[in-house]
N, C-alpha and C. Protein backbone atom coordinates (compact mmCIF):
# COMPACT_ATOMS: atom_id res chain seq x y z
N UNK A 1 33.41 38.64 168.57
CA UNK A 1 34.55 37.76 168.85
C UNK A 1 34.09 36.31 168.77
N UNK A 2 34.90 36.01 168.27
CA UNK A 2 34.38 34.21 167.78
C UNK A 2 34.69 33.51 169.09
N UNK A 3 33.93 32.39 169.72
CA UNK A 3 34.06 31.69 170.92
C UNK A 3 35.13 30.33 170.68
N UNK A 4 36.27 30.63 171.85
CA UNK A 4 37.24 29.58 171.34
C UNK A 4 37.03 28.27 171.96
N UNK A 5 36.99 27.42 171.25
CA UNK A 5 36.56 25.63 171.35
C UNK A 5 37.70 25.27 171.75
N UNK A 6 38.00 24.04 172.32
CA UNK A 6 39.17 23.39 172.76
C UNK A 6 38.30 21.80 171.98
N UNK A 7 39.51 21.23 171.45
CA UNK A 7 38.99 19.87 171.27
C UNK A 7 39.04 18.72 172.56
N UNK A 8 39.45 17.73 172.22
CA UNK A 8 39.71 16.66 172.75
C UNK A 8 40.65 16.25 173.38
N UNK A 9 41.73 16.48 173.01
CA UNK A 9 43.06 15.91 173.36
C UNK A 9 43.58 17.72 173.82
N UNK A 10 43.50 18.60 173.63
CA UNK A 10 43.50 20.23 174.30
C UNK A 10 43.25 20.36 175.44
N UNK A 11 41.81 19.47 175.88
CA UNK A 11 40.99 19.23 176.81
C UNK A 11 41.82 18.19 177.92
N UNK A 12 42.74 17.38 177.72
CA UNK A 12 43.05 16.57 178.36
C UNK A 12 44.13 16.86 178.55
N UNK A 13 45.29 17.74 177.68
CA UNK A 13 46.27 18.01 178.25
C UNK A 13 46.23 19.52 179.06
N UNK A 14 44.91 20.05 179.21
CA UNK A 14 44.56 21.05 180.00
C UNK A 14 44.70 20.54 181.61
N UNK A 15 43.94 19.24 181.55
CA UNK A 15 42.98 18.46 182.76
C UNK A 15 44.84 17.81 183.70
N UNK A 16 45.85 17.97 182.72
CA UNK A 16 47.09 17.61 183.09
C UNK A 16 47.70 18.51 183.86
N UNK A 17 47.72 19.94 183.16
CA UNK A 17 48.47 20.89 183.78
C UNK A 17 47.72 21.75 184.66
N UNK A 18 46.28 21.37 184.72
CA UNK A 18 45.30 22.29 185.56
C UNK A 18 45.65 22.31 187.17
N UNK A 19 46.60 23.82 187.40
CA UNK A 19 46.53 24.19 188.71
C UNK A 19 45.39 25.32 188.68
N UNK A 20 45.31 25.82 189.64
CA UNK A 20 44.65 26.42 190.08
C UNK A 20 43.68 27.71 189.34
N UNK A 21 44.94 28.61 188.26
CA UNK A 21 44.33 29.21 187.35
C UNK A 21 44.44 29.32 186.01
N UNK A 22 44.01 29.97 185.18
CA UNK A 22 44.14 30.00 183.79
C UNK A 22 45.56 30.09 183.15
N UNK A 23 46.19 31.47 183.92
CA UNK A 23 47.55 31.78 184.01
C UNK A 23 48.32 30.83 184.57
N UNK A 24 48.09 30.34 185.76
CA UNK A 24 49.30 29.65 186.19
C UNK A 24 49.21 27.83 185.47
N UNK A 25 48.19 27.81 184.84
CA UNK A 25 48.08 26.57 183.65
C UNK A 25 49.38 26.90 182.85
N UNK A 26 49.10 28.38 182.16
CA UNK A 26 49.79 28.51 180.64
C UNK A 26 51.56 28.37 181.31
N UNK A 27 51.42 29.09 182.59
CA UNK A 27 52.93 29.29 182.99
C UNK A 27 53.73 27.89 183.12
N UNK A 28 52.80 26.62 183.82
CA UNK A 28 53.40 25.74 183.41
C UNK A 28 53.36 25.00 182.63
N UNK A 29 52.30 25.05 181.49
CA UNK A 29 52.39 24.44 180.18
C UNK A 29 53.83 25.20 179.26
N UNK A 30 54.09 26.07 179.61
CA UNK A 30 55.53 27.07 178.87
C UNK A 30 56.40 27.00 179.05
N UNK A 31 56.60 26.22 180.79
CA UNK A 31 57.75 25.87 180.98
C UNK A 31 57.95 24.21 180.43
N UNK A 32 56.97 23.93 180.03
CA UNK A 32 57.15 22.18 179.96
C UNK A 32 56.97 21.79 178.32
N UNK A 33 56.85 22.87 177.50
CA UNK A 33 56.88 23.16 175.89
C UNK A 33 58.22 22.87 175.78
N UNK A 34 59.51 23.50 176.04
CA UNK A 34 60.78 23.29 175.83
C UNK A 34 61.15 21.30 175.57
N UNK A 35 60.60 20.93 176.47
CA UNK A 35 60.94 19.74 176.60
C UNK A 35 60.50 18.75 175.36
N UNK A 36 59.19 19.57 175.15
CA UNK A 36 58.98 18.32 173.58
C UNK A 36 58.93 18.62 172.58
N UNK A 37 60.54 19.59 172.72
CA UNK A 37 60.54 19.65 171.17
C UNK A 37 61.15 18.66 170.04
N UNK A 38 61.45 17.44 170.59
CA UNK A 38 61.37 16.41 170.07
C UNK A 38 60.22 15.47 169.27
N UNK A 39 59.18 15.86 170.46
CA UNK A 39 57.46 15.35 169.62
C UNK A 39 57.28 16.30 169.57
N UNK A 40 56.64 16.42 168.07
CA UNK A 40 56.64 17.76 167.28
C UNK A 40 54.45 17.44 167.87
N UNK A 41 54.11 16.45 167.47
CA UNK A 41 52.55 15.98 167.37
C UNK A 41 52.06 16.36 169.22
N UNK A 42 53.03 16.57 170.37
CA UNK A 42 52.78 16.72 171.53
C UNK A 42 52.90 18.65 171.49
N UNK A 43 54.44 18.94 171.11
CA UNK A 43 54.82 20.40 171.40
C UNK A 43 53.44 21.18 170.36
N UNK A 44 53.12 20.56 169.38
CA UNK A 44 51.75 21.31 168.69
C UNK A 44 50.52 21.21 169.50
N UNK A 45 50.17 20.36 169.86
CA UNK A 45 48.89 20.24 170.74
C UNK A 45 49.31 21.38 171.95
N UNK A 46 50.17 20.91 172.84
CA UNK A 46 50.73 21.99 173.86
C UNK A 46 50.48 23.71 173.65
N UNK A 47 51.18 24.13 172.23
CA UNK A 47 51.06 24.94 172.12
C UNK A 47 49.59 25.86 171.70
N UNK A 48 49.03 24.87 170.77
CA UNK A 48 47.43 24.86 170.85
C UNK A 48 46.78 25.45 171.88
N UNK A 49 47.09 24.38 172.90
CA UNK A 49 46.32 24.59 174.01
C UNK A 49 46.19 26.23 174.75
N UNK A 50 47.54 26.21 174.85
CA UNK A 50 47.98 27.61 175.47
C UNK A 50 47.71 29.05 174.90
N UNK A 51 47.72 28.49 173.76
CA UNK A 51 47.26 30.19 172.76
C UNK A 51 45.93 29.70 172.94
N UNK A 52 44.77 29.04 173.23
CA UNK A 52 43.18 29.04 173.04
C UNK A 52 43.21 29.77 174.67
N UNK A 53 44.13 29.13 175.40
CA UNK A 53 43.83 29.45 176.66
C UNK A 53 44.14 31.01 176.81
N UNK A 54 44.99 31.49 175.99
CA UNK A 54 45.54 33.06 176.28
C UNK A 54 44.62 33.71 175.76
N UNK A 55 43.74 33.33 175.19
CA UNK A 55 42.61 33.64 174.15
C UNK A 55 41.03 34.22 175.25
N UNK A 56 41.10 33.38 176.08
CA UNK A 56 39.61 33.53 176.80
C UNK A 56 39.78 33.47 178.19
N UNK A 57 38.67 34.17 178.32
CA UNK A 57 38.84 35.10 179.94
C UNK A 57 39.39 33.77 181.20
N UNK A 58 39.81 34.71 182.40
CA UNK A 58 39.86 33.88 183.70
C UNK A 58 38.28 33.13 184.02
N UNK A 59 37.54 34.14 184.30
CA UNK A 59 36.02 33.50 184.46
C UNK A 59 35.68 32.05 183.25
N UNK A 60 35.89 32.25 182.02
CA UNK A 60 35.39 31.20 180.48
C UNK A 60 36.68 29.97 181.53
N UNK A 61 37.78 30.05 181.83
CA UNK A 61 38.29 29.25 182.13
C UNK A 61 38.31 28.55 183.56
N UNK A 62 37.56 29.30 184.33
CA UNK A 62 37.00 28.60 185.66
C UNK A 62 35.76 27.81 185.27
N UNK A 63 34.84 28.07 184.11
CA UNK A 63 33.47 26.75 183.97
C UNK A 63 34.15 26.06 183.00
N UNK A 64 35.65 25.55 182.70
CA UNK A 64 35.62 24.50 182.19
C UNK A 64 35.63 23.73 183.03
N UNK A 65 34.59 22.55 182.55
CA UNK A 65 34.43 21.17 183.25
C UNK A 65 35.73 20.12 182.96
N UNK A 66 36.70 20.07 183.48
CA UNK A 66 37.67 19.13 183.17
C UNK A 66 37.49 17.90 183.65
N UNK A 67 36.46 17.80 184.70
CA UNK A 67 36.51 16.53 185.82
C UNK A 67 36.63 15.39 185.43
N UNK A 68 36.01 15.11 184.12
CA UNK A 68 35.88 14.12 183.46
C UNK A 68 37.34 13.51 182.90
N UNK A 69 37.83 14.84 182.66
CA UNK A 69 39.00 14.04 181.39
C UNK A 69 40.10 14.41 182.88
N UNK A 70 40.16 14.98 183.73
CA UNK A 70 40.74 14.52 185.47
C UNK A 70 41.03 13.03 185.91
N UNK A 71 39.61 12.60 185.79
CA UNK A 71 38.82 11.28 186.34
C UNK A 71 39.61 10.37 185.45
N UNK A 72 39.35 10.60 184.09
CA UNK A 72 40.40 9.25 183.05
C UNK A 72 41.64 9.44 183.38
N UNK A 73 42.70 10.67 184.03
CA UNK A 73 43.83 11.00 183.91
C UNK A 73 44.60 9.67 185.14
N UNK A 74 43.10 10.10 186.27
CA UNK A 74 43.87 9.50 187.19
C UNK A 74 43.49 7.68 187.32
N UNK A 75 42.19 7.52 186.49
CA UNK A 75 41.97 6.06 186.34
C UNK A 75 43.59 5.68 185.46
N UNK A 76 43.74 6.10 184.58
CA UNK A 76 44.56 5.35 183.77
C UNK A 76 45.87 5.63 184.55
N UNK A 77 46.38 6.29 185.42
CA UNK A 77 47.70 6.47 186.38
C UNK A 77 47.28 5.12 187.34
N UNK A 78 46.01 5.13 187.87
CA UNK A 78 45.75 3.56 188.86
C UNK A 78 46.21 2.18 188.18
N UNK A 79 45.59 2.30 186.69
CA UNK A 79 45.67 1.43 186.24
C UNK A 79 47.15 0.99 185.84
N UNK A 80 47.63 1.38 185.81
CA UNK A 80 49.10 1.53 185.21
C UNK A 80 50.05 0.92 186.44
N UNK A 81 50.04 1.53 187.78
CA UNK A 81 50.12 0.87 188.78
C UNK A 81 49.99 -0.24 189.19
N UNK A 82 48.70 -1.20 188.62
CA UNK A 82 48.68 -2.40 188.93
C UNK A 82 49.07 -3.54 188.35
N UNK A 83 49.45 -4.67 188.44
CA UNK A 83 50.10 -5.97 188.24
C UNK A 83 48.90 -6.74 187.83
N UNK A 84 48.84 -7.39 186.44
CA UNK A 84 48.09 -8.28 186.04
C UNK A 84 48.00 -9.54 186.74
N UNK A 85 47.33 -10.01 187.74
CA UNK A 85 47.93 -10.98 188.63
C UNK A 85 48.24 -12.36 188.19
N UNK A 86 47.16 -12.65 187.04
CA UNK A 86 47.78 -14.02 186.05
C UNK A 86 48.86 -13.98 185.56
N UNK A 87 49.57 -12.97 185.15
CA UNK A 87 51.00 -13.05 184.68
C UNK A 87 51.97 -13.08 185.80
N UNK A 88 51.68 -12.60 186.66
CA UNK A 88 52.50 -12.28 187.86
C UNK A 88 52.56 -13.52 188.29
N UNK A 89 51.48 -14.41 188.37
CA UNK A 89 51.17 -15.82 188.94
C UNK A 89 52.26 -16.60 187.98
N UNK A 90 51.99 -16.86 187.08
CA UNK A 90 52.86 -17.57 185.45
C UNK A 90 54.52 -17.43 185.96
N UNK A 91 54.66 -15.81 185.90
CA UNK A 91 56.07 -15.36 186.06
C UNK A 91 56.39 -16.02 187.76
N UNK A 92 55.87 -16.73 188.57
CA UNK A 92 55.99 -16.95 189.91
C UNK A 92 56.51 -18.43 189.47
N UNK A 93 55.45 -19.00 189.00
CA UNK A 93 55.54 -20.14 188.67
C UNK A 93 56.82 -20.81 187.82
N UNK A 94 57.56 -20.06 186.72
CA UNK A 94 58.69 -19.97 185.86
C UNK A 94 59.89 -19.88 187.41
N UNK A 95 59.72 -19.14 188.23
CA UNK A 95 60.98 -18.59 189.25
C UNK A 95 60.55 -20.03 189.75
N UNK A 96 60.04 -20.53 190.57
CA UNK A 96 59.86 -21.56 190.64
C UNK A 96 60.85 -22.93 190.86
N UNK A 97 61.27 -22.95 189.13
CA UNK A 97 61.51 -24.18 188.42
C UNK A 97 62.87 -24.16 187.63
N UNK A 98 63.87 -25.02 188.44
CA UNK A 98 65.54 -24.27 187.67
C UNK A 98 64.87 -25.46 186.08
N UNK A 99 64.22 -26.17 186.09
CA UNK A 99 64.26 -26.90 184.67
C UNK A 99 63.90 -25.58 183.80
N UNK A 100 64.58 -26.19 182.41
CA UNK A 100 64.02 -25.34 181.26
C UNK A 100 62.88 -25.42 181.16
N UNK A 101 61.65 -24.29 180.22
CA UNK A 101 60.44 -24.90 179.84
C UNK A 101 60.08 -26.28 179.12
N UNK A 102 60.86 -26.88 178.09
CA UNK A 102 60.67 -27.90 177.74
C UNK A 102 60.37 -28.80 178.19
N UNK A 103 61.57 -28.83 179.47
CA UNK A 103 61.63 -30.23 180.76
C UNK A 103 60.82 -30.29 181.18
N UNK A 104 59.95 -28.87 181.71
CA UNK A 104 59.12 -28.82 182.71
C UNK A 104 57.78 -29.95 182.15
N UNK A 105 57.58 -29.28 180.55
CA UNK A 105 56.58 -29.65 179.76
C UNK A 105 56.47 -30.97 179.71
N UNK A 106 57.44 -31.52 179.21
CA UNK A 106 57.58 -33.17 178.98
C UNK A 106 57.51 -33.82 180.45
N UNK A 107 57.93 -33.30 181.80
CA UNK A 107 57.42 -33.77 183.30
C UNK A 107 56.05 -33.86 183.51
N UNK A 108 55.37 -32.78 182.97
CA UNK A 108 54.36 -32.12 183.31
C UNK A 108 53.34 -33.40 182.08
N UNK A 109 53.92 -33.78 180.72
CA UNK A 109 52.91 -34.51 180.40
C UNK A 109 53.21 -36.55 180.76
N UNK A 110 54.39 -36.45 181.38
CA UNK A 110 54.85 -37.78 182.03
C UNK A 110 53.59 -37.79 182.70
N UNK A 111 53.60 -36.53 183.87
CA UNK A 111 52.43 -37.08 185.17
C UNK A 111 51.74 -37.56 184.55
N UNK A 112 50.93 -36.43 183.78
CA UNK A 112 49.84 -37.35 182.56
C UNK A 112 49.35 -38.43 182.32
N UNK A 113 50.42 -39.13 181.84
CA UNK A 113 50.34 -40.55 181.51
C UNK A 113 50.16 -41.41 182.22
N UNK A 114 51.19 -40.87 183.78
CA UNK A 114 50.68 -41.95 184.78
C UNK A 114 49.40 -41.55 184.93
N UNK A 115 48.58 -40.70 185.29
CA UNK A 115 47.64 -40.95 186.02
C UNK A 115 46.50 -41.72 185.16
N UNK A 116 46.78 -41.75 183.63
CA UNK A 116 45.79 -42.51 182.91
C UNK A 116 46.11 -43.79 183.63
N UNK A 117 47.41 -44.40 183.62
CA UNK A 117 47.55 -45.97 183.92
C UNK A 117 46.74 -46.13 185.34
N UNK A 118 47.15 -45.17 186.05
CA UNK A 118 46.31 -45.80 187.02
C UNK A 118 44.86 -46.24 187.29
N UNK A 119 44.38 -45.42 186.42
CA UNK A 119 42.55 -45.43 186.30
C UNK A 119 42.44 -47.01 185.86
């Protein structure tokens, strides 16, 4: 029997649906196939996944190491969460100011000028 490989992206949408066992992976990867059958490039990988997985034992599917592609799942969910704070700052700064940007600009290089005269 030939040993079944999972690639890359198999691997990560495993590390997505990974509850507890092999079976109860595929059960909810099967219920959540219906939904993309719109992305044809997602419902193929999906289905991929699930026939490699129906493929090899409970035990072959308890030493997959997913932790890794876990670990990116949930860095990039943190990351996603957070607020770039320089833009947030910018966008603070705009609420700010009922002038248009222009006005602000041409105020902003008035000061400018005075403060050369004064030197």
């Amino acid at each position: 029997m030939k040993k079944i490989t999972f690639d890359e992206e198999e691997m990560f949408v495993i590390a997505v649906f990974n509850p507890d066992t092999r079976s109860n992976t595929i059960h909810i990867m099967s219920e959540v196939l219906p939904e993309l059958k719109d992305d044809q490039d997602m419902f193929d990988l999906l289905l991929s996944a699930m026939e490699k997985l129906k493929r090899i034992s409970d035990d072959e599917y308890k030493k997959m190491d997913l932790t890794e592609y876990r670990d990116e799942i949930e860095w990039a969910i943190e990351e996603e969460g957070k607020e770039d704070p320089e833009e947030e700052g910018q966008q603070m700064e705009q609420i700010g100011t009922d002038k248009p940007q222009e006005q602000a600009e041409s105020d902003s290089a008035y000061v400018d000028n005075s403060m050369e005269e004064d030197e």
